[in-house]
Protein backbone atom coordinates (compact mmCIF):
# COMPACT_ATOMS: atom_id res chain seq x y z
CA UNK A 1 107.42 123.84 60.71
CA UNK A 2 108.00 122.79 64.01
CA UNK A 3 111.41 122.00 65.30
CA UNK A 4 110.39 117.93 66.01
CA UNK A 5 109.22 117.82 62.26
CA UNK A 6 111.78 119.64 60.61
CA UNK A 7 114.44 116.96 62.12
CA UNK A 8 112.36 113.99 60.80
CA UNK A 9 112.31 116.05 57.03
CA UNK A 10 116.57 116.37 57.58
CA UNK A 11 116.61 112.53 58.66
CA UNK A 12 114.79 111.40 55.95
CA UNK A 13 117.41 113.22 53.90
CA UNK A 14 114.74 116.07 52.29
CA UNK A 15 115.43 119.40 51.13
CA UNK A 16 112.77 122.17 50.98
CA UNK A 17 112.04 123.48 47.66
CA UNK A 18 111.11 126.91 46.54
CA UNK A 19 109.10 128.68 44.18
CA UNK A 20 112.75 130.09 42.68
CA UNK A 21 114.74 127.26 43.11
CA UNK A 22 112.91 124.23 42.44
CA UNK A 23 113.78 121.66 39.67
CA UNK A 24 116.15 124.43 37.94
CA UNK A 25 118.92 122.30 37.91
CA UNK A 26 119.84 118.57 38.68
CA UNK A 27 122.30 120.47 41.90
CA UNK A 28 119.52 122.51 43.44
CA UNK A 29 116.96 119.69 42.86
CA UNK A 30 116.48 117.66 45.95
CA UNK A 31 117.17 115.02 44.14
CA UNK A 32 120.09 113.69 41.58
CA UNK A 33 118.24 113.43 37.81
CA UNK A 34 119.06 110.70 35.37
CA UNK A 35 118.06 110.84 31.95
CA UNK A 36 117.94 108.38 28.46
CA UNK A 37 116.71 109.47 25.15
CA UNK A 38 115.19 107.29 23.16
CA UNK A 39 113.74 108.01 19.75
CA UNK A 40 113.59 111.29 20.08
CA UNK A 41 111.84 111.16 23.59
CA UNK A 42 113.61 112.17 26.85
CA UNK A 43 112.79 109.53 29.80
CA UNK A 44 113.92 109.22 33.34
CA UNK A 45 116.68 106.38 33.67
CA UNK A 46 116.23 106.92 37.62
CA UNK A 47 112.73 106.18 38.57
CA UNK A 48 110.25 103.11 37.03
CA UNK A 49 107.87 105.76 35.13
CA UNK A 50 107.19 104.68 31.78
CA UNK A 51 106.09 107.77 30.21
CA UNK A 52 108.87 110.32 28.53
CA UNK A 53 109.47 113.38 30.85
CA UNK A 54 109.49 116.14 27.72
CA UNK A 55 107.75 119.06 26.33
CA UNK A 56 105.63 116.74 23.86
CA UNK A 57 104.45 114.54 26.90
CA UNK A 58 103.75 118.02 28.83
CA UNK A 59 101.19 119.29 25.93
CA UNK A 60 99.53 115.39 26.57
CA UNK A 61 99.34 115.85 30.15
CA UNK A 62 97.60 119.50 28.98
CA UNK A 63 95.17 117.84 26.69
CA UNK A 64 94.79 115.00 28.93
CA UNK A 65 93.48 117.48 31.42
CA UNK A 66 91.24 120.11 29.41
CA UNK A 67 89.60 116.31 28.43
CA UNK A 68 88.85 116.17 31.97
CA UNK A 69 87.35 119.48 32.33
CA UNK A 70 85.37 119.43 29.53
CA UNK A 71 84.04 115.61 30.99
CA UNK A 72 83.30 116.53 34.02
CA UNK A 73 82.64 119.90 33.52
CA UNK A 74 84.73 121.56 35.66
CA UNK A 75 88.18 121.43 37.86
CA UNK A 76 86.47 119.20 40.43
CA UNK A 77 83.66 117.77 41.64
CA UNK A 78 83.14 118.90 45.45
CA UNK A 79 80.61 121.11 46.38
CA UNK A 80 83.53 123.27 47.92
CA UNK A 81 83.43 125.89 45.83
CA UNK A 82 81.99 128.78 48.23
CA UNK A 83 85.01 127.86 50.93
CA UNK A 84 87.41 128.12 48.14
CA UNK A 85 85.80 131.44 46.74
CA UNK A 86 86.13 132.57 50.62
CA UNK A 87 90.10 132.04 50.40
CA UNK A 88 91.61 130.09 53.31
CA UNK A 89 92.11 126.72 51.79
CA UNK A 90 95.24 124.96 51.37
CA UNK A 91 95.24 122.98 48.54
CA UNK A 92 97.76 119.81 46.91
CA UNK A 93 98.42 118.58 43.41
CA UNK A 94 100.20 114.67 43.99
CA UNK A 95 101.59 114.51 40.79
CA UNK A 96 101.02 117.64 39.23
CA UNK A 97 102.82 117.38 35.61
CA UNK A 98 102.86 120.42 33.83
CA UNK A 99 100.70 122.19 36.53
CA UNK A 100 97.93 122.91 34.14
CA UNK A 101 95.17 122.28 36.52
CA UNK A 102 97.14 124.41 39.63
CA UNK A 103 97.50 127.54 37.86
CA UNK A 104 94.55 127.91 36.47
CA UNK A 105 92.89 126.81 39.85
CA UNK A 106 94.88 129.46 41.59
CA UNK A 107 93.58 131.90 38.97
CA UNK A 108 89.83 131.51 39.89
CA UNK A 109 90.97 131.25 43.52
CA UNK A 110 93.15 134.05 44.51
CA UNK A 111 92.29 133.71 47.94
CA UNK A 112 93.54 130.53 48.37
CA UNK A 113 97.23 128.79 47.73
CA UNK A 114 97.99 125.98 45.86
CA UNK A 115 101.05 123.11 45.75
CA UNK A 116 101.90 121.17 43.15
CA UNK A 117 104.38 118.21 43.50
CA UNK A 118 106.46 116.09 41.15
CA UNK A 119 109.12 113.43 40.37
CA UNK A 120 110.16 115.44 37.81
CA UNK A 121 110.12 119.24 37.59
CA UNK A 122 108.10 118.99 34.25
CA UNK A 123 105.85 122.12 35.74
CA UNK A 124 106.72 126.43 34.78
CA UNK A 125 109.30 127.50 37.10
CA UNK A 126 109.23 131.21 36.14
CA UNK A 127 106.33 134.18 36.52
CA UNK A 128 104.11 131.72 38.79
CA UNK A 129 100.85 133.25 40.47
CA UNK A 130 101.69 134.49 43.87
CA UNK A 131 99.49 131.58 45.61
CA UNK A 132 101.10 128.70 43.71
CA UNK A 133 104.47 126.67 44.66
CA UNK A 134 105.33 123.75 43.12
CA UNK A 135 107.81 121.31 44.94
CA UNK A 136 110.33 118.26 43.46
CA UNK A 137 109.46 115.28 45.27
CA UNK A 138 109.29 111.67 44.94
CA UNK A 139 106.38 110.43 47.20
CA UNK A 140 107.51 107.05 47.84
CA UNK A 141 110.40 108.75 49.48
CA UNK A 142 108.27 110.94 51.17
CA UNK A 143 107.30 114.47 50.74
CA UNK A 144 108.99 117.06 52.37
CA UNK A 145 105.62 118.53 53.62
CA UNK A 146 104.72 118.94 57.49
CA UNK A 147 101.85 117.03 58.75
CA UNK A 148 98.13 117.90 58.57
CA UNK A 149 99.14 121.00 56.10
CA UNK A 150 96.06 120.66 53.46
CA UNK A 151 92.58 121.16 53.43
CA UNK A 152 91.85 119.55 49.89
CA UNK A 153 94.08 117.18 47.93
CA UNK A 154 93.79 115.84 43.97
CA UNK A 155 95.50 113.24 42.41
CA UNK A 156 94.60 112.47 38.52
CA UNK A 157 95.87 109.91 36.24
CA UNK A 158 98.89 108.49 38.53
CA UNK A 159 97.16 104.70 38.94
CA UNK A 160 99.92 103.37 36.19
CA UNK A 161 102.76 105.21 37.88
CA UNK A 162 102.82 102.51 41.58
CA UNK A 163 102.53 99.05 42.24
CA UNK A 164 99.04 98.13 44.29
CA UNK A 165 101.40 97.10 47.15
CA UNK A 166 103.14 101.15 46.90
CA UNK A 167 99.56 102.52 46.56
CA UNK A 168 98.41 101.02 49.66
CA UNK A 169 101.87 100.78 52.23
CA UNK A 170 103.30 104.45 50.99
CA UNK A 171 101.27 106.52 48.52
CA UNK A 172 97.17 106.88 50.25
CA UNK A 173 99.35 106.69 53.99
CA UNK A 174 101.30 109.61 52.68
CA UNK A 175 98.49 111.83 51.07
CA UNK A 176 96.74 111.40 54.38
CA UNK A 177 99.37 112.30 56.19
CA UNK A 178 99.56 115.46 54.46
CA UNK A 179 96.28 116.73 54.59
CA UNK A 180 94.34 118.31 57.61
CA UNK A 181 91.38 116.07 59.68
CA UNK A 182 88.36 116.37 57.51
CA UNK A 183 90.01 117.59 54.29
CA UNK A 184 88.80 115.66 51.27
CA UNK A 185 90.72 114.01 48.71
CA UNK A 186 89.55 113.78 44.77
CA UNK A 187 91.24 111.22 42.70
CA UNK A 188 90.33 111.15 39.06
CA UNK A 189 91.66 107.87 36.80
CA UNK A 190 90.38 106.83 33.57
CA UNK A 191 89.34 103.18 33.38
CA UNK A 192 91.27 99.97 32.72
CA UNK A 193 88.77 98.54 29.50
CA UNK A 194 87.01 100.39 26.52
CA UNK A 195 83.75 99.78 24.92
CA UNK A 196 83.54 98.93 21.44
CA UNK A 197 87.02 98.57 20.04
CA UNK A 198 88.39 97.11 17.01
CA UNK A 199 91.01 93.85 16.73
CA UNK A 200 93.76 96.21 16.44
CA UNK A 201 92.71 98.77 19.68
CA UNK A 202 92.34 95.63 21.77
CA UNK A 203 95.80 94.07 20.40
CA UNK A 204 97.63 97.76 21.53
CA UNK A 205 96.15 97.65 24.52
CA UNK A 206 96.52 94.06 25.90
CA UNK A 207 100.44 94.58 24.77
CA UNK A 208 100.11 98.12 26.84
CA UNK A 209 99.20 95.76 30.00
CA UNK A 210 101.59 92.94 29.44
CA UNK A 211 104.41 95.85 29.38
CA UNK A 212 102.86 97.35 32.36
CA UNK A 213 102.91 94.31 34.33
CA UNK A 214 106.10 93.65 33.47
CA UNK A 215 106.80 96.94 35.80
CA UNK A 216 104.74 95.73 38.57
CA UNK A 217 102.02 98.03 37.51
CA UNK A 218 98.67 96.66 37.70
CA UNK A 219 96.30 98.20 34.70
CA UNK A 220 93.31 97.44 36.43
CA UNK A 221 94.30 99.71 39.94
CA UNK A 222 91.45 102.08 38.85
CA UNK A 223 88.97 98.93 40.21
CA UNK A 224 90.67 98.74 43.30
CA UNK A 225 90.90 102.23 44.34
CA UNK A 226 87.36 102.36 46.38
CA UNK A 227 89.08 99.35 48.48
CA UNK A 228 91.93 100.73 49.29
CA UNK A 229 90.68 104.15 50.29
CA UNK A 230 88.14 102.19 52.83
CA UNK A 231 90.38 99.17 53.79
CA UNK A 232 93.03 102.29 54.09
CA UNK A 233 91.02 102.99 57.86
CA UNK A 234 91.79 106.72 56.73
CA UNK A 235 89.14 108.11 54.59
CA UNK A 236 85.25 107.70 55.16
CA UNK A 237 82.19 109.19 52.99
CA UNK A 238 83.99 107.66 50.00
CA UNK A 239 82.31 108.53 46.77
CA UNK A 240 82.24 107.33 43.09
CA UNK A 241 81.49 109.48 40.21
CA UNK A 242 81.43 108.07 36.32
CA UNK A 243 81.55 109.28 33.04
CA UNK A 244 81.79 107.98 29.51
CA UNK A 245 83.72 109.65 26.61
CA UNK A 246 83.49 108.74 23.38
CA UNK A 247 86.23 109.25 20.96
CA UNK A 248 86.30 110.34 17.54
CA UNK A 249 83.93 113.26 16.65
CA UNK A 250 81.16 111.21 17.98
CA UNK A 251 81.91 112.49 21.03
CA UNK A 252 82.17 116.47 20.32
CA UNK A 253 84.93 118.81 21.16
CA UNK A 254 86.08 116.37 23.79
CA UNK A 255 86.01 113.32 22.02
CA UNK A 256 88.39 114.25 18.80
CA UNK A 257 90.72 115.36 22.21
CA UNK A 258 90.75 112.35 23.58
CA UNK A 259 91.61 110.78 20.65
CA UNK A 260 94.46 112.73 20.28
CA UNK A 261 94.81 112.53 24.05
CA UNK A 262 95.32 108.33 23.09
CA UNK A 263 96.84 108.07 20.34
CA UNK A 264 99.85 110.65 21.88
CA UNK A 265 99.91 107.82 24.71
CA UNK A 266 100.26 105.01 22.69
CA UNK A 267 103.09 107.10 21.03
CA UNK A 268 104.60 107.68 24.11
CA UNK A 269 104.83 103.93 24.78
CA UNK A 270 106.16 102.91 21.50
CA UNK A 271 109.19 101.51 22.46
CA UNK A 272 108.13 99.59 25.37
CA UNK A 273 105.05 98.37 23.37
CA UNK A 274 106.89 97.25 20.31
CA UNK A 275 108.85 95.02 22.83
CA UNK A 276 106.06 92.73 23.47
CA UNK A 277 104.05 93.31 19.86
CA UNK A 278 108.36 92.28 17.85
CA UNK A 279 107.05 94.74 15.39
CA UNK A 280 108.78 97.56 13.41
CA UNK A 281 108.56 101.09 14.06
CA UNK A 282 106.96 101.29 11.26
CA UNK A 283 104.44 98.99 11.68
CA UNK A 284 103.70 100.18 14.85
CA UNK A 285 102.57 103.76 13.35
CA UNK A 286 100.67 101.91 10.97
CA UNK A 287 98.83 100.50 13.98
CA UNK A 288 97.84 103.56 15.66
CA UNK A 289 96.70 105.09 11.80
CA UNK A 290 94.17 101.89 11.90
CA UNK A 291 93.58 102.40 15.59
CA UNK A 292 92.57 106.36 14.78
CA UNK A 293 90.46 104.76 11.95
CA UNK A 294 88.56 102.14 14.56
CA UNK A 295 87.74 104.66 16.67
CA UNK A 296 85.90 106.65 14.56
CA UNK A 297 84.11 103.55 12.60
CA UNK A 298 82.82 101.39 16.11
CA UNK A 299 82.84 104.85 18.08
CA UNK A 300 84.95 103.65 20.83
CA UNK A 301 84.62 104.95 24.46
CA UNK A 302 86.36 104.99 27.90
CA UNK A 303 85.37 105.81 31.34
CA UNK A 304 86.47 108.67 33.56
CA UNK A 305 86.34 108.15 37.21
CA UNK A 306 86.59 110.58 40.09
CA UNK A 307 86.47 109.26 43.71
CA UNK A 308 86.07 111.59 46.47
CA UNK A 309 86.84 110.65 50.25
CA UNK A 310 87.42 112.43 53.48
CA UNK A 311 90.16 112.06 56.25
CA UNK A 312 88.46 110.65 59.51
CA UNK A 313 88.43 114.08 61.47
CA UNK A 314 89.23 111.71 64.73
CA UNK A 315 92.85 110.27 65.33
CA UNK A 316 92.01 106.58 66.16
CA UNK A 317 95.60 106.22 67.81
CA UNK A 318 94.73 109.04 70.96
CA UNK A 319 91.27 107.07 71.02
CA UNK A 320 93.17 103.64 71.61
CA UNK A 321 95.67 105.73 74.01
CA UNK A 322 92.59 107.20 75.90
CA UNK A 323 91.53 103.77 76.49
C-alpha cells in the first residue's frame, strides 16, 4: 500500500486485519462489538442489521447459498472462468457471512486469492486455504482496502441490510472504488414479491416490510438496483439474469431448501415481526406451520436475480482534467 493511501486508511481511523487476527476478539477487532440476546438469538446492538449474528443464522446463510448454486447452477455467472482457472485474479466477497461461497471458490481456484469482508466476523477464522483472507469491516465506514485492488467483486443477498440513499452515496461508490478498471461486479438478490401465496404468506410478508421500513430499508431495492448501477456513472455493460424457484418439493432438491431457507428467515425475524402482527410467540409459529403448509398446496415461488456490470476502464475525472 502506498504511503499516500495508507495515511487516508489511519485517518479514517482503520486497522488492517489478518488472516490470524481478525474478528478473534472484540480488542483485536477493528471495531468495538455490541451484542443483545433475544430469545435465544444473539444480535448486534451496534449496527441496524436485523438478522441474529449466530451459528443458527450461519447454517441459513449456508443453505441460503447452496440454494443459489443449485439455481443458477454454479458460483457465478461470468464467462470468467478460464482467467480464473489461469490464477491471477483478485477476487472480493462484500458481505461474505459465513464465507461459504469464498472457500469453496478458492478451492476450485488455487491460483487465484480471495477476500471476504464483514460487519461481523461470522466467517472460520482457523485452518483457512492459503489464498483466502477474510477482513472485519463495516462498509459504510469504509473498507480498509487500497484502491483499484480487485479484478472481480460479488455481493449476494445484502439489499435489506442499507437504506437506497446508503446504497447509492456509500455502498456501489465504495465497491467501485475497490475494484480494478474493467473488473466486473455480480450482485445476486432474491426478489421483493412471490407468486402464488396464501392469506397467511402474504400477511408475514407485508408485516416483514412494514418492520423493514421502519429501519429505513426499502424491500423493493432489488427493482432499483439496475438504476443505480447505471445512474451510478461507474459501471457499463450492465446485465440482468432471472430465475424462478419454486418451493416445496415442487421445486426438487432446491425447492424443499428454500423452504427451509424461508421459513429459518421468518424465524429469524420473529421478534421484530410479532411487533407489527401484536401476536404471541406462539401464534407466530403457528403461522409459519400454515405458511410451510401454503407453500406446498399453491406451490409458491420467488425470483433470484443476478446483475452483472463492469467498472468504466476510463477515469472520467483525468478526461475532464485533460480538457
Amino acid at each position: 500500500m502506498g504511503n499516500q493511501q495508507s495515511r487516508q486508511l489511519k485517518q479514517r481511523g482503520f486497522k488492517q486485519s489478518t488472516k490470524e487476527t481478525s474478528g478473534t476478539s472484540s480488542d483485536e477487532s477493528p471495531t468495538e462489538l455490541s451484542f443483545r440476546y433475544v430469545g435465544g438469538r444473539t444480535f448486534r446492538r451496534d449496527i441496524p442489521y436485523m438478522f441474529p449474528v449466530d451459528e443458527r443464522e450461519a447454517m441459513r446463510l449456508e443453505k441460503q447459498q447452496i440454494v443459489a448454486k443449485l439455481t443458477w447452477q454454479g458460483n457465478f455467472s461470468l464467462p470468467i472462468d478460464d482467467h480464473l482457472k489461469a490464477g491471477g485474479l483478485k477476487i472480493l466477497d462484500v458481505g461474505c457471512g459465513p464465507g461459504i461461497w469464498i472457500t469453496e471458490m478458492a478451492e476450485t481456484y488455487p491460483l487465484c486469492t480471495f477476500t471476504g469482508v464483514d460487519v461481523s466476523p461470522v466467517y472460520p477464522l482457523k485452518e483457512l486455504p492459503e489464498n483466502v483472507e477474510f477482513i472485519q469491516a463495516d462498509i459504510l465506514n469504509g473498507l480498509p482496502i487500497e484502491d483499484s485492488e480487485f479484478d472481480f467483486v460479488v455481493m449476494h443477498f445484502l439489499s435489506d441490510c442499507f437504506t437506497i440513499r446508503q446504497w447509492k452515496s456509500i455502498v456501489i461508490q465504495e465497491v467501485a472504488r475497490v475494484m480494478k478498471p474493467g473488473a466486473w461486479l455480480e450482485w445476486m438478490e432474491s426478489g421483493s414479491t412471490l407468486k402464488n401465496e396464501g392469506e397467511n404468506t402474504k400477511k408475514l410478508r407485508q408485516s416483514l416490510y412494514s418492520a423493514a421500513n421502519s429501519r429505513g430499508v426499502s424491500p423493493w431495492t432489488v427493482n432499483e438496483i439496475p438504476k443505480m448501477l447505471d445512474n451510478s456513472g461507474i459501471f457499463v455493460n450492465i446485465r440482468v439474469g432471472k430465475r424462478t424457484v419454486i418451493f416445496s418439493s415442487a421445486g426438487g432438491k432446491c425447492g424443499e431448501l428454500f423452504t427451509d431457507v424461508a421459513i429459518s428467515t421468518y424465524q429469524a425475524l420473529k421478534k421484530q415481526t410479532m411487533e407489527f402482527m401484536s401476536i404471541t410467540p406462539h401464534e407466530y409459529d403457528l403461522l409459519l406451520y400454515k405458511i410451510r403448509e401454503e407453500f406446498e398446496q399453491y406451490q409458491t415461488s420467488a425470483e433470484y436475480y443476478r446483475f452483472c456490470s463492469q467498472k468504466i476502464v476510463i477515469d472520467i475525472e483525468e478526461i475532464d482534467g485533460e480538457e
